[in-house]
Protein backbone atom coordinates (compact mmCIF):
# COMPACT_ATOMS: atom_id res chain seq x y z
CA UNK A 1 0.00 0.00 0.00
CA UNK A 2 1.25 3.35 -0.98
CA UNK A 3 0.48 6.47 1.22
CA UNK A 4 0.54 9.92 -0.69
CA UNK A 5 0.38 13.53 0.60
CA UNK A 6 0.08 16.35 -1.67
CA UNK A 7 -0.13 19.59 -0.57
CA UNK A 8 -2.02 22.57 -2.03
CA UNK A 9 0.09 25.94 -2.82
CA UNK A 10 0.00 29.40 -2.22
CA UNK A 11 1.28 31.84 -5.15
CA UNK A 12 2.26 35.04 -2.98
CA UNK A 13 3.76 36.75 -6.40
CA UNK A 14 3.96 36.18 -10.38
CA UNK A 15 0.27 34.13 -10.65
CA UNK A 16 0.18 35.47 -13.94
CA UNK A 17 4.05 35.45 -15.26
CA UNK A 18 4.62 31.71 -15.83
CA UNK A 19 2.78 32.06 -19.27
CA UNK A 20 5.38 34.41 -20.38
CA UNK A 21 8.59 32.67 -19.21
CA UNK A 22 8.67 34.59 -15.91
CA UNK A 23 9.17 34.37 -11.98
CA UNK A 24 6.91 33.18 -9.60
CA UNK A 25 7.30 32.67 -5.47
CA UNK A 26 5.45 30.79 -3.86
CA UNK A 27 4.81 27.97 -0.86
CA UNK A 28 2.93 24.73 -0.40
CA UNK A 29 0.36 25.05 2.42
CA UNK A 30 -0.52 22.28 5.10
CA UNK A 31 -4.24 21.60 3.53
CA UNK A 32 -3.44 18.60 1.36
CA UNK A 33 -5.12 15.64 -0.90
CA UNK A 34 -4.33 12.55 0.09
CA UNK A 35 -3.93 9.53 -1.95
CA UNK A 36 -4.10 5.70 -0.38
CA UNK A 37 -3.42 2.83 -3.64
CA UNK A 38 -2.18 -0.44 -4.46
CA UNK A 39 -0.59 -1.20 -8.20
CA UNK A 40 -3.44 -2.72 -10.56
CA UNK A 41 -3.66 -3.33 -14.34
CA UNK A 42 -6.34 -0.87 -14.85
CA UNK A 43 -7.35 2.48 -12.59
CA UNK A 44 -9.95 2.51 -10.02
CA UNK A 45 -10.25 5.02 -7.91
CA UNK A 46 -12.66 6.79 -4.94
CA UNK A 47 -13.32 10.21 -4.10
CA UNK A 48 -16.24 10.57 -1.72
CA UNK A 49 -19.00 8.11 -2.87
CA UNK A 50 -18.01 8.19 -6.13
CA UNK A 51 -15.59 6.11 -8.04
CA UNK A 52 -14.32 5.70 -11.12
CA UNK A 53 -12.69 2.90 -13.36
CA UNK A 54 -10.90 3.43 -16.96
CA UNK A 55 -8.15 1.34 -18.49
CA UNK A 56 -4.46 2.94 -18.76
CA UNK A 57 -3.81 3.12 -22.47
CA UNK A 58 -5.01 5.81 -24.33
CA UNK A 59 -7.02 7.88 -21.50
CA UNK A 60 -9.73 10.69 -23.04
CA UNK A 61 -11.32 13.66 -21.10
CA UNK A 62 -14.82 12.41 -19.55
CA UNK A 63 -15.47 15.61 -18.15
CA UNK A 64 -15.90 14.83 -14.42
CA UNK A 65 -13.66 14.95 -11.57
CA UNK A 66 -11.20 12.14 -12.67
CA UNK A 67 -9.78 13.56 -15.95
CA UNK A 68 -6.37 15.07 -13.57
CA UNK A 69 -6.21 11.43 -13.33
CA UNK A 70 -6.49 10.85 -17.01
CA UNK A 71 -4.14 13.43 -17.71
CA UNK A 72 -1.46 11.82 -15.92
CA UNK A 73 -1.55 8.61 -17.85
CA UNK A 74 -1.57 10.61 -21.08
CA UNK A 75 1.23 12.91 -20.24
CA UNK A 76 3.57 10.48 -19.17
CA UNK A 77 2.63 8.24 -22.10
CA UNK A 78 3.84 11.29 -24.66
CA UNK A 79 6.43 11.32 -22.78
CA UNK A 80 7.40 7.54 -23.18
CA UNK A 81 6.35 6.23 -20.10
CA UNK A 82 3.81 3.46 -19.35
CA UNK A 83 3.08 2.78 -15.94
CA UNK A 84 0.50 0.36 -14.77
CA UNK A 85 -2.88 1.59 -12.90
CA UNK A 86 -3.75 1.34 -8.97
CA UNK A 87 -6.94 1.07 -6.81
CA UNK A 88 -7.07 3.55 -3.97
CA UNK A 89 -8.88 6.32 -2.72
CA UNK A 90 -8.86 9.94 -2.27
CA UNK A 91 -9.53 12.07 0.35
CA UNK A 92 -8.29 14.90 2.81
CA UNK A 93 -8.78 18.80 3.10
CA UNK A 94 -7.92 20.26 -0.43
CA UNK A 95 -10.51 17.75 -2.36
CA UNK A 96 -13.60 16.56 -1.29
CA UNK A 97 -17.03 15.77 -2.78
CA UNK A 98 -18.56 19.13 -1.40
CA UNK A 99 -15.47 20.57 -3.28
CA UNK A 100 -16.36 19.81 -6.56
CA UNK A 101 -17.31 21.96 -9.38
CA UNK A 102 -19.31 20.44 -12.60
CA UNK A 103 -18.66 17.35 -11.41
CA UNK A 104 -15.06 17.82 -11.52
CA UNK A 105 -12.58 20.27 -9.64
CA UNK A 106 -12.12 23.41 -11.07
CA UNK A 107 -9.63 24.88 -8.98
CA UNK A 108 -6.16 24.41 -10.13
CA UNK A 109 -4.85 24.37 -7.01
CA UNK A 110 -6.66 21.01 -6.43
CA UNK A 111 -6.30 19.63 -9.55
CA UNK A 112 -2.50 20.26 -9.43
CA UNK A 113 -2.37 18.49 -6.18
CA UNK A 114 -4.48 15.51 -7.07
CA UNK A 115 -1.52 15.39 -10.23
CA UNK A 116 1.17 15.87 -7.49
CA UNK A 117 -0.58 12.75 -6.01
CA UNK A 118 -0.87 10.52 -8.93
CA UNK A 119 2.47 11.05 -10.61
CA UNK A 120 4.41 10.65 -7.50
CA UNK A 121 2.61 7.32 -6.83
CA UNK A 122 2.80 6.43 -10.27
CA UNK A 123 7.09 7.30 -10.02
CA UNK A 124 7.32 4.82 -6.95
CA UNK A 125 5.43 2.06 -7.85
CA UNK A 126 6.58 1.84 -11.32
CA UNK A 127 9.95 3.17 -10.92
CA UNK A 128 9.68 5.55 -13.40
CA UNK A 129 13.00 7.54 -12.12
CA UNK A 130 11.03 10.92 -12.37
CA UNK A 131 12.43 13.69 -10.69
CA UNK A 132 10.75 16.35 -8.50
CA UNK A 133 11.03 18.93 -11.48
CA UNK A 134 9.83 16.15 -13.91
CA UNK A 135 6.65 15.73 -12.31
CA UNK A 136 6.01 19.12 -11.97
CA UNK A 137 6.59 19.57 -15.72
CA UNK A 138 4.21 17.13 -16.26
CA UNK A 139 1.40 18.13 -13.88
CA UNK A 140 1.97 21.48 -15.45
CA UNK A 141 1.00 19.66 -19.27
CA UNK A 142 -1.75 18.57 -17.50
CA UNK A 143 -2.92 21.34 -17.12
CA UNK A 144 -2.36 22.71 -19.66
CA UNK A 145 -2.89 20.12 -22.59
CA UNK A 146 -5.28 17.54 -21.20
CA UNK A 147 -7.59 20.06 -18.93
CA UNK A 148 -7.33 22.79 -20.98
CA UNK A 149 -6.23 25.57 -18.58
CA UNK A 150 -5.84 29.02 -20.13
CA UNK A 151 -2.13 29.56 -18.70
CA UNK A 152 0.49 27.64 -16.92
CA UNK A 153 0.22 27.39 -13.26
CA UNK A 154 2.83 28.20 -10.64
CA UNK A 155 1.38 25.68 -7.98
CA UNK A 156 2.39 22.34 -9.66
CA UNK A 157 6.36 23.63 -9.30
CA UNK A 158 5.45 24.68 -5.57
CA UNK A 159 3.66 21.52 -4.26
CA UNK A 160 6.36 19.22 -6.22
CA UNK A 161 9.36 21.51 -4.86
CA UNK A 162 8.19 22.98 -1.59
CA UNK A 163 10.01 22.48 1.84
CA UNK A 164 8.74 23.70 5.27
CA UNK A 165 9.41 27.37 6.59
CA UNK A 166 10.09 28.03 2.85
CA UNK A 167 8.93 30.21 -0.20
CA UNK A 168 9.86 28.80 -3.84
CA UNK A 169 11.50 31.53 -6.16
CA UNK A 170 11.10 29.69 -10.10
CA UNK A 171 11.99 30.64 -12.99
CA UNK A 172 9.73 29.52 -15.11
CA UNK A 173 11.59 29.95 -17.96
CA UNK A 174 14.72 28.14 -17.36
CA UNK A 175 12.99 25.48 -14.84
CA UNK A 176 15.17 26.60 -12.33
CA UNK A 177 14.19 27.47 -8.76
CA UNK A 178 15.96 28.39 -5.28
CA UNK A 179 14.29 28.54 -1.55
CA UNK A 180 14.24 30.82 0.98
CA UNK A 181 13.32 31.08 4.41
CA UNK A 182 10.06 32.36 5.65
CA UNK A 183 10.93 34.18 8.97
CA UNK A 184 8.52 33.05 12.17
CA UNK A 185 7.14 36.34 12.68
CA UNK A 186 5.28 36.56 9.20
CA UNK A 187 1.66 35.01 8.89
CA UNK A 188 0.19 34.77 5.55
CA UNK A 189 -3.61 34.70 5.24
CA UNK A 190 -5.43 33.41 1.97
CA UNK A 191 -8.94 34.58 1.69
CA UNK A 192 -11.35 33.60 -0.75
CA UNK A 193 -13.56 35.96 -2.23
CA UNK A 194 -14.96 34.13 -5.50
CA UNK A 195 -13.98 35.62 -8.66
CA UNK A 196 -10.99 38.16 -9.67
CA UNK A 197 -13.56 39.98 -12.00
CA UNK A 198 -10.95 38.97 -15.29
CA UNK A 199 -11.26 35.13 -15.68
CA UNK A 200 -13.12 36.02 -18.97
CA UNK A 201 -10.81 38.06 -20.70
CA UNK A 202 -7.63 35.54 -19.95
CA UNK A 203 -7.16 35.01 -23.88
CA UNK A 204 -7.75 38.82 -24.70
CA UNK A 205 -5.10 39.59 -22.47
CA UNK A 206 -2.91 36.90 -23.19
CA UNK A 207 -3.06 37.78 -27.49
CA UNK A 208 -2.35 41.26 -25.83
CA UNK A 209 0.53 40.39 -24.33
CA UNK A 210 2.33 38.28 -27.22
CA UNK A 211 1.83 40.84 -29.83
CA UNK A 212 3.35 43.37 -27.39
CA UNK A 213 6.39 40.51 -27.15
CA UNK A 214 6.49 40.21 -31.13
CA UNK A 215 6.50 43.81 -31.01
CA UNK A 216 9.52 44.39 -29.26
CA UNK A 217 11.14 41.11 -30.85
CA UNK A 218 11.10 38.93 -27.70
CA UNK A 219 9.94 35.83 -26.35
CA UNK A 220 9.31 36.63 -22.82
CA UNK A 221 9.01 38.76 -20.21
CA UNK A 222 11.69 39.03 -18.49
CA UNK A 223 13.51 39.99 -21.65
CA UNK A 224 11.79 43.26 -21.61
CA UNK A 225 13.29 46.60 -19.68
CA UNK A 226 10.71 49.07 -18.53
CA UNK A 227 12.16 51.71 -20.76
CA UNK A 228 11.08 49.44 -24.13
CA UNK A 229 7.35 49.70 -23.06
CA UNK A 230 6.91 53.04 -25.02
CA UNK A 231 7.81 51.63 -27.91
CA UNK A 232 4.07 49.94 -27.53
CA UNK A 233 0.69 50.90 -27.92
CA UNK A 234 -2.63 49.44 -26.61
CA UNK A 235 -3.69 47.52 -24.33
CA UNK A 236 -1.53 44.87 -24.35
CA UNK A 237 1.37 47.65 -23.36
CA UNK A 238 -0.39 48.20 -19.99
CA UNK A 239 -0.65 44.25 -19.48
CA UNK A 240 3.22 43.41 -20.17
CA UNK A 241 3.98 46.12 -17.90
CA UNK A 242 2.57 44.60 -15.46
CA UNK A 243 4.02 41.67 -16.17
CA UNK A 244 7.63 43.40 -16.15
CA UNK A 245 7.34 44.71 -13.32
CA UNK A 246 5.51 41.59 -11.32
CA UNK A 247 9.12 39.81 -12.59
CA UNK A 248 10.63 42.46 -10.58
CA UNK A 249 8.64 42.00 -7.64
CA UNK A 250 9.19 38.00 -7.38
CA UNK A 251 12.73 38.93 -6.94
CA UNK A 252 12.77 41.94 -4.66
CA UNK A 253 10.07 39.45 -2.30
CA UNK A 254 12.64 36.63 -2.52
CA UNK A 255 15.24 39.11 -1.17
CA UNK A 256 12.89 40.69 1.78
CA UNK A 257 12.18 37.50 2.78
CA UNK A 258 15.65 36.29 3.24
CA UNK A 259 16.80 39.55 4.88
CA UNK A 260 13.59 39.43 6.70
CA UNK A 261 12.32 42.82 5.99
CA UNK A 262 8.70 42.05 6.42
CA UNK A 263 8.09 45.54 5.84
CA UNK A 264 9.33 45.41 2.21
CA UNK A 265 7.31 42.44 1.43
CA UNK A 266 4.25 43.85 2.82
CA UNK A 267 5.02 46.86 0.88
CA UNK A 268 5.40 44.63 -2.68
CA UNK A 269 2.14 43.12 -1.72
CA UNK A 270 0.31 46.34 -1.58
CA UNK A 271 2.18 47.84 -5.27
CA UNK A 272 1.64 44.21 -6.55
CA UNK A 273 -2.50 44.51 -5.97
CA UNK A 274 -2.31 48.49 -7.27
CA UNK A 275 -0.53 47.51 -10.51
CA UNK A 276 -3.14 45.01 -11.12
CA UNK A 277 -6.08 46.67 -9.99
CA UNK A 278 -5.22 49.68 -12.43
CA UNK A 279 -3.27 47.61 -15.25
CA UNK A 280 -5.42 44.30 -15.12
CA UNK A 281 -8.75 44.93 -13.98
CA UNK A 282 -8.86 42.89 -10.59
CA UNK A 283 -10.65 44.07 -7.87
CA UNK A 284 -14.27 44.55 -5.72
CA UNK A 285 -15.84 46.20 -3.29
CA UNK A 286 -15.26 43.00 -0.89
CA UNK A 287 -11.78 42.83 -1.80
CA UNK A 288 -11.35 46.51 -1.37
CA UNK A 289 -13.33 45.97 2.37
CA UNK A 290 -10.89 43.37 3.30
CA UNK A 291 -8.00 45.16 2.44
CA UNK A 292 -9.15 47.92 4.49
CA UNK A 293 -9.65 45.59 7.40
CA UNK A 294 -6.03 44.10 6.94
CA UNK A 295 -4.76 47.98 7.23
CA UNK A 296 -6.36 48.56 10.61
CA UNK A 297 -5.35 45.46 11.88
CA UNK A 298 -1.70 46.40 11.43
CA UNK A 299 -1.03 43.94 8.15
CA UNK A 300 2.60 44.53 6.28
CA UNK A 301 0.35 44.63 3.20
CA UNK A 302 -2.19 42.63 1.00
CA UNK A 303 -2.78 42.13 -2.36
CA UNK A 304 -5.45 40.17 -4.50
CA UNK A 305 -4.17 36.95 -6.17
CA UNK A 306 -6.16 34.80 -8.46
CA UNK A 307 -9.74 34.80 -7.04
CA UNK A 308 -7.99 35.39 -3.43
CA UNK A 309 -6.62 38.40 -1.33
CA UNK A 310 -3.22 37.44 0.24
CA UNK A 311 -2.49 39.18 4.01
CA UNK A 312 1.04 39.03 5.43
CA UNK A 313 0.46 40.29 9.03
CA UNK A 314 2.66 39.58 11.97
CA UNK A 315 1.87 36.33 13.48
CA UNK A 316 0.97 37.51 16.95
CA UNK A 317 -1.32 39.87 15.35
CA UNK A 318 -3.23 37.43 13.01
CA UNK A 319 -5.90 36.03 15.21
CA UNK A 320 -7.38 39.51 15.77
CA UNK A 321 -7.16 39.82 12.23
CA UNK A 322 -8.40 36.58 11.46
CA UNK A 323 -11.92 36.77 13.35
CA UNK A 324 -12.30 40.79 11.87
CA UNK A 325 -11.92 39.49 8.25
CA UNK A 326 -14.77 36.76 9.64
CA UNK A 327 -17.21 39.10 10.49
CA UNK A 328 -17.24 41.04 6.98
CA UNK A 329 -19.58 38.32 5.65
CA UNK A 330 -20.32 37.82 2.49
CA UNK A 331 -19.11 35.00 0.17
CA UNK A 332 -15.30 35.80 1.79
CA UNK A 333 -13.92 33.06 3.30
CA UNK A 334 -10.16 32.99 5.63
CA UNK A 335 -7.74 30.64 6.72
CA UNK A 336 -4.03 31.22 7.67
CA UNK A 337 -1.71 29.88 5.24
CA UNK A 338 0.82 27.03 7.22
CA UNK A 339 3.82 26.67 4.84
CA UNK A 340 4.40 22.32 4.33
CA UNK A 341 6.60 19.79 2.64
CA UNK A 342 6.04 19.07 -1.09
CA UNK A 343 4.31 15.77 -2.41
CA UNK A 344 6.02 13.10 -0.32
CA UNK A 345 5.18 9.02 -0.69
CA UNK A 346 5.53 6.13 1.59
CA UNK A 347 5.12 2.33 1.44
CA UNK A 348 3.32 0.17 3.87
């Protein structure tokens, strides 16, 4: 019997820069899936009440909450690889039956760590010699390929690569990645508030964004200086700006956090969620309610991520803040963010 834990992730900065070769930084929480299977010839697996059986060979989308699953099997079999199946279940915090979306998980947070899950497994039983960066490459094809995500996602890199007590700097570009330490006094909140207002528009932006690139006569992000940008016109200019400067930010974060100058990160958080309020489009009156909470409670800074609003506060200060973000109401929902190991696997 193989035991699997895989965690979910936190992206504290670059959500949106992977797609253009950039930098991301980010930390695998303590909420995880977990994943309990034997080897078998064909794939059976249970989530809830449900469960679901489909051979190994030549897996299709059905549409429902076991196509991450699928995906695996078809990645690694483009990639030359043909494990076996297993029988198991899953279960823990990050994915659960009143979790699901359509039938199937939407978020790719728990998607990526139900991928995490399977391709680890899949690397053990069948000895597969896959590294940690090989299986998040894959769970990031997954994605991308197989589930039909609109961009890349920094959270397969960051539950694959993750260690306790620290953030994961990536380059997305070059694969390469580097940790730092996340000092005790810092608390990160996550709370959930629905929708970032822009999930619509990803492929305008995106088609924004690459003729901006072509434009200039790059390929990514990180190859553009600030002082190229006007050179451009449109839309798309205000969009790779952000993107510039979000680079920027991953690495000026990575460096507050290892000098610990929580005051500098909390600072990046709040220019991060102004550039994208004012270049992007992100933003509500809830998130603009809890940000204003966060500021009277003494918070380093805040700054909307995805559908969420990330709070660094100091730790001895976040229960306070905790229960006042509570008692706004509405659809927002908060939990402090624990920083964890990435996908680990043991045999019984």
């Amino acid at each position: 019997m193989y035991q699997v834990r895989s965690p979910g992730a936190a992206v504290l900065f670059g959500d949106r820069t992977p797609d253009t070769g950039g930098y991301t930084l980010s930390v695998a929480t303590d909420r995880a899936t977990a994943l309990a299977a034997t080897p078998a010839e064909d794939v059976t697996v249970t989530l809830g009440d449900e469960t679901r059986t489909f051979e190994t060979a030549d897996p299709q989308p059905a549409g429902d909450w076991a196509d991450p699953i699928r995906g695996c099997y078809a990645v690694l079999a483009d990639a030359g690889f043909e494990p076996g199946g297993f029988e198991g279940g899953v279960d823990g915090e990050l994915i659960e039956p009143s979790a699901l979306a359509g039938n199937r998980p939407a978020d790719v947070n728990v998607t990526s760590s139900l991928e995490l899950a399977v391709l680890a497994l899949l690397g053990s039983a069948y000895e597969l010699d896959l590294s940690r960066l090989d299986i998040a490459r894959l769970a990031r094809r997954v994605e991308t390929e197989f589930l039909g995500r609109d961009r890349p996602t920094a959270a397969s890199f960051a539950i694959a690569l993750s260690k306790a007590g620290l953030a994961l700097f990536v380059d997305a570009d070059a694969d390469s990645y580097a940790r730092v330490a996340v000092p005790d006094a810092l608390q990160l909140l996550s709370v959930s508030t629905g929708s970032d207002g822009v999930g619509e528009r990803v492929s305008e932006r995106r088609n924004g964004v690459r003729r901006a690139l072509e434009e200039l006569g790059v390929e990514s992000a990180p190859e553009v200086d600030l002082a190229m940008l006007p050179q451009l016109d449109g839309p798309g200019a205000d969009r790779l700006g952000y993107l510039v400067r979000e680079n920027a930010r991953v690495s000026q974060a990575a460096t507050a956090l290892d000098d610990g100058d929580l005051d500098r990160f909390g600072e990046l958080l709040d220019e991060a969620h102004h550039d994208l309020t004012e270049n992007v489009g992100a933003g509500s009156p809830t998130v603009d309610r809890i940000l204003e909470t966060a500021g009277e409670h003494g918070a380093y800074g805040a700054r909307t991520i995805g559908s969420d609003v990330l709070v660094a506060v100091k730790s001895g200060r976040a229960p306070a803040l905790l229960e006042a973000i509570e008692n706004i109401g509405g659809d927002a929902a908060v939990s402090a963010i624990d920083t964890a190991d990435g996908v680990t696997v043991s045999e019984r």
